[in-house]
C-alpha atoms as a PDB file:
ATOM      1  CA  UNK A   1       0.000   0.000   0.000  1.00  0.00           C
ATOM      2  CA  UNK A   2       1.586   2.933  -1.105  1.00  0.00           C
ATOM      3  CA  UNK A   3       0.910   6.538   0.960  1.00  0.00           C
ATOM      4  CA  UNK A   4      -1.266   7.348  -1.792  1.00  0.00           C
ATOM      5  CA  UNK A   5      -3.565   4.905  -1.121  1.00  0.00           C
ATOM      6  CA  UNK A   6      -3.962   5.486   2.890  1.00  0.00           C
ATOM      7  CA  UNK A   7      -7.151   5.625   4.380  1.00  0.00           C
ATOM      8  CA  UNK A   8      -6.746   8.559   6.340  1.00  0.00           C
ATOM      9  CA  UNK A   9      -5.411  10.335   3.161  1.00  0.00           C
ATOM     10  CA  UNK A  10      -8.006   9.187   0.924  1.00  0.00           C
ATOM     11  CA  UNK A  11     -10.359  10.726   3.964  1.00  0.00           C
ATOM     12  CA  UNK A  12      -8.829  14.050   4.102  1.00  0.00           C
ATOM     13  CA  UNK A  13      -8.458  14.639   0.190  1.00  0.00           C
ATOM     14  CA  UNK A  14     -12.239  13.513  -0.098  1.00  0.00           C
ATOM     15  CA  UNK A  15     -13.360  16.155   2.899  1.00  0.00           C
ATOM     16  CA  UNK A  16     -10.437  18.617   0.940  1.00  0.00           C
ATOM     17  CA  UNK A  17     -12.715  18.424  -2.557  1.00  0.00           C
ATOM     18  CA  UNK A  18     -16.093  18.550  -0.693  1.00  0.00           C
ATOM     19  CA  UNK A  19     -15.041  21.380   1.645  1.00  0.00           C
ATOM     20  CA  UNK A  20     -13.616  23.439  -1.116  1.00  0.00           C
ATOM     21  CA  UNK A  21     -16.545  22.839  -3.678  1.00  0.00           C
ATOM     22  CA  UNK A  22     -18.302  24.681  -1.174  1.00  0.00           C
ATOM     23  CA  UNK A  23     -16.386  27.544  -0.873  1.00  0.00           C
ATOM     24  CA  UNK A  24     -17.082  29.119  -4.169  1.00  0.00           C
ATOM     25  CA  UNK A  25     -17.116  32.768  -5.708  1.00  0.00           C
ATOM     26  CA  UNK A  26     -20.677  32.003  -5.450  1.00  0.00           C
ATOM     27  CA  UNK A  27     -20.846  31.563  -1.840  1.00  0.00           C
ATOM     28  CA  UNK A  28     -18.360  34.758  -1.310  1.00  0.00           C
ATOM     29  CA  UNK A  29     -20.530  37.136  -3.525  1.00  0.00           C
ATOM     30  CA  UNK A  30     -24.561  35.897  -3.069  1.00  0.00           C
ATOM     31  CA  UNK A  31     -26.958  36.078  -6.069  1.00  0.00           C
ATOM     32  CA  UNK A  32     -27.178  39.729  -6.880  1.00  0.00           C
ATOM     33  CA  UNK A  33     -31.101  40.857  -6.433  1.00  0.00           C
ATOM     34  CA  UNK A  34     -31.936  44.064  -8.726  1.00  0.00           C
ATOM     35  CA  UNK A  35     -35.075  46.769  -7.593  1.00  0.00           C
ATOM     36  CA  UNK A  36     -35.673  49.752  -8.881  1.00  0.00           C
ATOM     37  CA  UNK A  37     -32.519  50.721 -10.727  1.00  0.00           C
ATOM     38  CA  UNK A  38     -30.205  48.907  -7.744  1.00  0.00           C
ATOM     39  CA  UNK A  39     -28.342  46.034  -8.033  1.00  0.00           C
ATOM     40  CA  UNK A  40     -27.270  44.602  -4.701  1.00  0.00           C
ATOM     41  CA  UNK A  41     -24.514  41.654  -4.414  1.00  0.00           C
ATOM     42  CA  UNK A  42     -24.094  40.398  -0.952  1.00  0.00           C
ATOM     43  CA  UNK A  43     -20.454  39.405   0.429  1.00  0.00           C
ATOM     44  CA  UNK A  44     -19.295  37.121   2.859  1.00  0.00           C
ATOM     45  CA  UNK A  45     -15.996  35.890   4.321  1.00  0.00           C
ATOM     46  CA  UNK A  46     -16.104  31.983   4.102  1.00  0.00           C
ATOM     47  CA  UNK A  47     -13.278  30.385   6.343  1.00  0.00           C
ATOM     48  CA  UNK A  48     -13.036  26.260   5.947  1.00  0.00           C
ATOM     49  CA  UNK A  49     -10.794  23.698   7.154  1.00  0.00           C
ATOM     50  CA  UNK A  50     -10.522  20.215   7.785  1.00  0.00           C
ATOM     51  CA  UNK A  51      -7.761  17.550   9.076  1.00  0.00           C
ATOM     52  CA  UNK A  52      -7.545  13.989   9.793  1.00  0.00           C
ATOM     53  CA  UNK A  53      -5.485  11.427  10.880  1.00  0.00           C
ATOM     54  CA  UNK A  54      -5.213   7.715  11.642  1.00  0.00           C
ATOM     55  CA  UNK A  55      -3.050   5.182  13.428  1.00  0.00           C
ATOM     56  CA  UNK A  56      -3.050   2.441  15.839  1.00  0.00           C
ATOM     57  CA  UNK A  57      -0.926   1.267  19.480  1.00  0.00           C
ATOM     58  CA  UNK A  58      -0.426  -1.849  17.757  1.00  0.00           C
ATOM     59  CA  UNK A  59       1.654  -3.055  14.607  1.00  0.00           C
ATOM     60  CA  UNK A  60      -2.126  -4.610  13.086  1.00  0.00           C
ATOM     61  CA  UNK A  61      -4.300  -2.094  14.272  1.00  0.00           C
ATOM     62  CA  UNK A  62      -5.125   0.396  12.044  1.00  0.00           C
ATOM     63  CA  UNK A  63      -7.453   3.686  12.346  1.00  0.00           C
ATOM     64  CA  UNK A  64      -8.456   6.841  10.549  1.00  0.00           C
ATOM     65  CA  UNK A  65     -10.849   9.529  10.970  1.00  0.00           C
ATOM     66  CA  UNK A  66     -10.916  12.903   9.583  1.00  0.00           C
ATOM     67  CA  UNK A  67     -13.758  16.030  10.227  1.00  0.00           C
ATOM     68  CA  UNK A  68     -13.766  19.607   8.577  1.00  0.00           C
ATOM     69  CA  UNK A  69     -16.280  22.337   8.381  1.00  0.00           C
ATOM     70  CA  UNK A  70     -16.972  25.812   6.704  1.00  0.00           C
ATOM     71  CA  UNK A  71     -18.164  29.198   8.675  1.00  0.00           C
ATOM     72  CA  UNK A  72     -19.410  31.698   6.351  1.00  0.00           C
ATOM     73  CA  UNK A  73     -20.401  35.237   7.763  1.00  0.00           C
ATOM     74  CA  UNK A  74     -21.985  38.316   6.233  1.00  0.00           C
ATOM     75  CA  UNK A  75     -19.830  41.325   5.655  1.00  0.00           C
ATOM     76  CA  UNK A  76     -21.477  43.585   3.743  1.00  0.00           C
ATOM     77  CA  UNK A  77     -23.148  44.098   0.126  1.00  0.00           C
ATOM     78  CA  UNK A  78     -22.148  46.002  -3.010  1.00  0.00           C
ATOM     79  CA  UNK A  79     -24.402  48.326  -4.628  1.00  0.00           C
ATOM     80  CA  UNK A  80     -24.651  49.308  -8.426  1.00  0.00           C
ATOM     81  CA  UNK A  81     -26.947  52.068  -8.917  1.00  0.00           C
ATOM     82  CA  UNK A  82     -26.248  54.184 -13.043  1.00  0.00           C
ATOM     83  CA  UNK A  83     -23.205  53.263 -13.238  1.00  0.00           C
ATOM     84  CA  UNK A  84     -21.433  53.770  -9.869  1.00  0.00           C
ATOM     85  CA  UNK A  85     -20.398  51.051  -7.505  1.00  0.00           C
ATOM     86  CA  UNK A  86     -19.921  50.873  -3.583  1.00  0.00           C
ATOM     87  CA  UNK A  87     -19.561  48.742  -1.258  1.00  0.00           C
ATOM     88  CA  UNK A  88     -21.459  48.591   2.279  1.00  0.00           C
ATOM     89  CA  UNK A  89     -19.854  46.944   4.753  1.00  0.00           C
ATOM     90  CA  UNK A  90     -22.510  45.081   8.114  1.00  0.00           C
ATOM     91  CA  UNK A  91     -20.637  45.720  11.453  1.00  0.00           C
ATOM     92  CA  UNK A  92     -20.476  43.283  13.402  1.00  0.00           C
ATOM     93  CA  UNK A  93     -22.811  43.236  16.913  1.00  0.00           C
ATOM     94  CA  UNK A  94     -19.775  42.670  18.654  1.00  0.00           C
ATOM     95  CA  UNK A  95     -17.884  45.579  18.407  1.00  0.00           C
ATOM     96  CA  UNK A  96     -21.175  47.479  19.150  1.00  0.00           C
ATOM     97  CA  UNK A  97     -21.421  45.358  22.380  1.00  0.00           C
ATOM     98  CA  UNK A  98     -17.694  46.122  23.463  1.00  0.00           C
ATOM     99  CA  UNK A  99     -17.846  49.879  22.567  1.00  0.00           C
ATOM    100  CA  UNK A 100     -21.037  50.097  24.763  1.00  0.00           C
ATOM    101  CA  UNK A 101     -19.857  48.019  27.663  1.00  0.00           C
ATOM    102  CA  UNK A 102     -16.379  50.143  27.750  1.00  0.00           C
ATOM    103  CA  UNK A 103     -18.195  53.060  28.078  1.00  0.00           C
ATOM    104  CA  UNK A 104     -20.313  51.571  30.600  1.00  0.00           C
ATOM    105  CA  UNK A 105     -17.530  50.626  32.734  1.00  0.00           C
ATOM    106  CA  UNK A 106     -15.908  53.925  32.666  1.00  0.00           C
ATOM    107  CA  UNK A 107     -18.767  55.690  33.848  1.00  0.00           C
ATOM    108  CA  UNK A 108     -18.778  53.265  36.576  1.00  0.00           C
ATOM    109  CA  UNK A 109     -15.469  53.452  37.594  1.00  0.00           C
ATOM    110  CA  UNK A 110     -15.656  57.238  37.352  1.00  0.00           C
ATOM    111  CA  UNK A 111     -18.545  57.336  40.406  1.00  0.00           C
ATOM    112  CA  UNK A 112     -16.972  55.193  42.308  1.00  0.00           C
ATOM    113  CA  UNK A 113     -14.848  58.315  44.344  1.00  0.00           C
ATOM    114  CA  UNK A 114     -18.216  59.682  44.367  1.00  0.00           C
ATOM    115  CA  UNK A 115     -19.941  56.587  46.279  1.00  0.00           C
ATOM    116  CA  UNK A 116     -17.565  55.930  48.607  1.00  0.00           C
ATOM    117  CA  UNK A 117     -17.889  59.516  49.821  1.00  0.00           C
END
């Protein structure tokens, strides 16, 4: 058996052609939806990976196994309107939740003097 024909590689180039069919230009830029003059492509960032591996404690035992996934997120949209082209980018909750709870805590810590007097 050459290293070619390996289970656990035969696993991981299977989950590399699956995983990577997915990840298309298709996936990154959505279907673009037209109204009214305005053409509207949505983006995303699509992150994928996958591994595997096999193996065994003893000389006849043999094992493989392999996983992988894909995360694709939002990120914004491009808009085509006579001509002119722009993109719009979504921002993320997140960074709305940390901005808010920064300023939060910096109010709080700014009464404090004032509470313990």
């Amino acid at each position: 058996m050459t290293s070619s024909d390996s289970p656990t590689l035969t696993v991981a180039q299977r989950l590399a052609e699956q995983l990577s069919a997915t990840a298309t230009a298709r996936t990154v830029y959505g279907e673009p939806v037209e109204r009214n003059g305005l053409t509207v492509i949505p983006v995303a960032r699509v992150v994928y990976g996958f591994g595997g591996g096999g193996g065994g404690r003893l000389p006849d035992a043999a094992g493989s196994g392999g996983g992988g996934g894909v995360v694709v997120t939002p990120v914004g949209y491009i808009e085509l309107k006579e001509g002119a082209t722009r993109f719009r980018s979504i921002r993320s909750s997140t960074a709305s939740i940390i901005a808010v709870s920064g300023v939060v805590a910096w109010a709080l810590l700014r009464s404090l003097p004032k509470l313990w007097r």
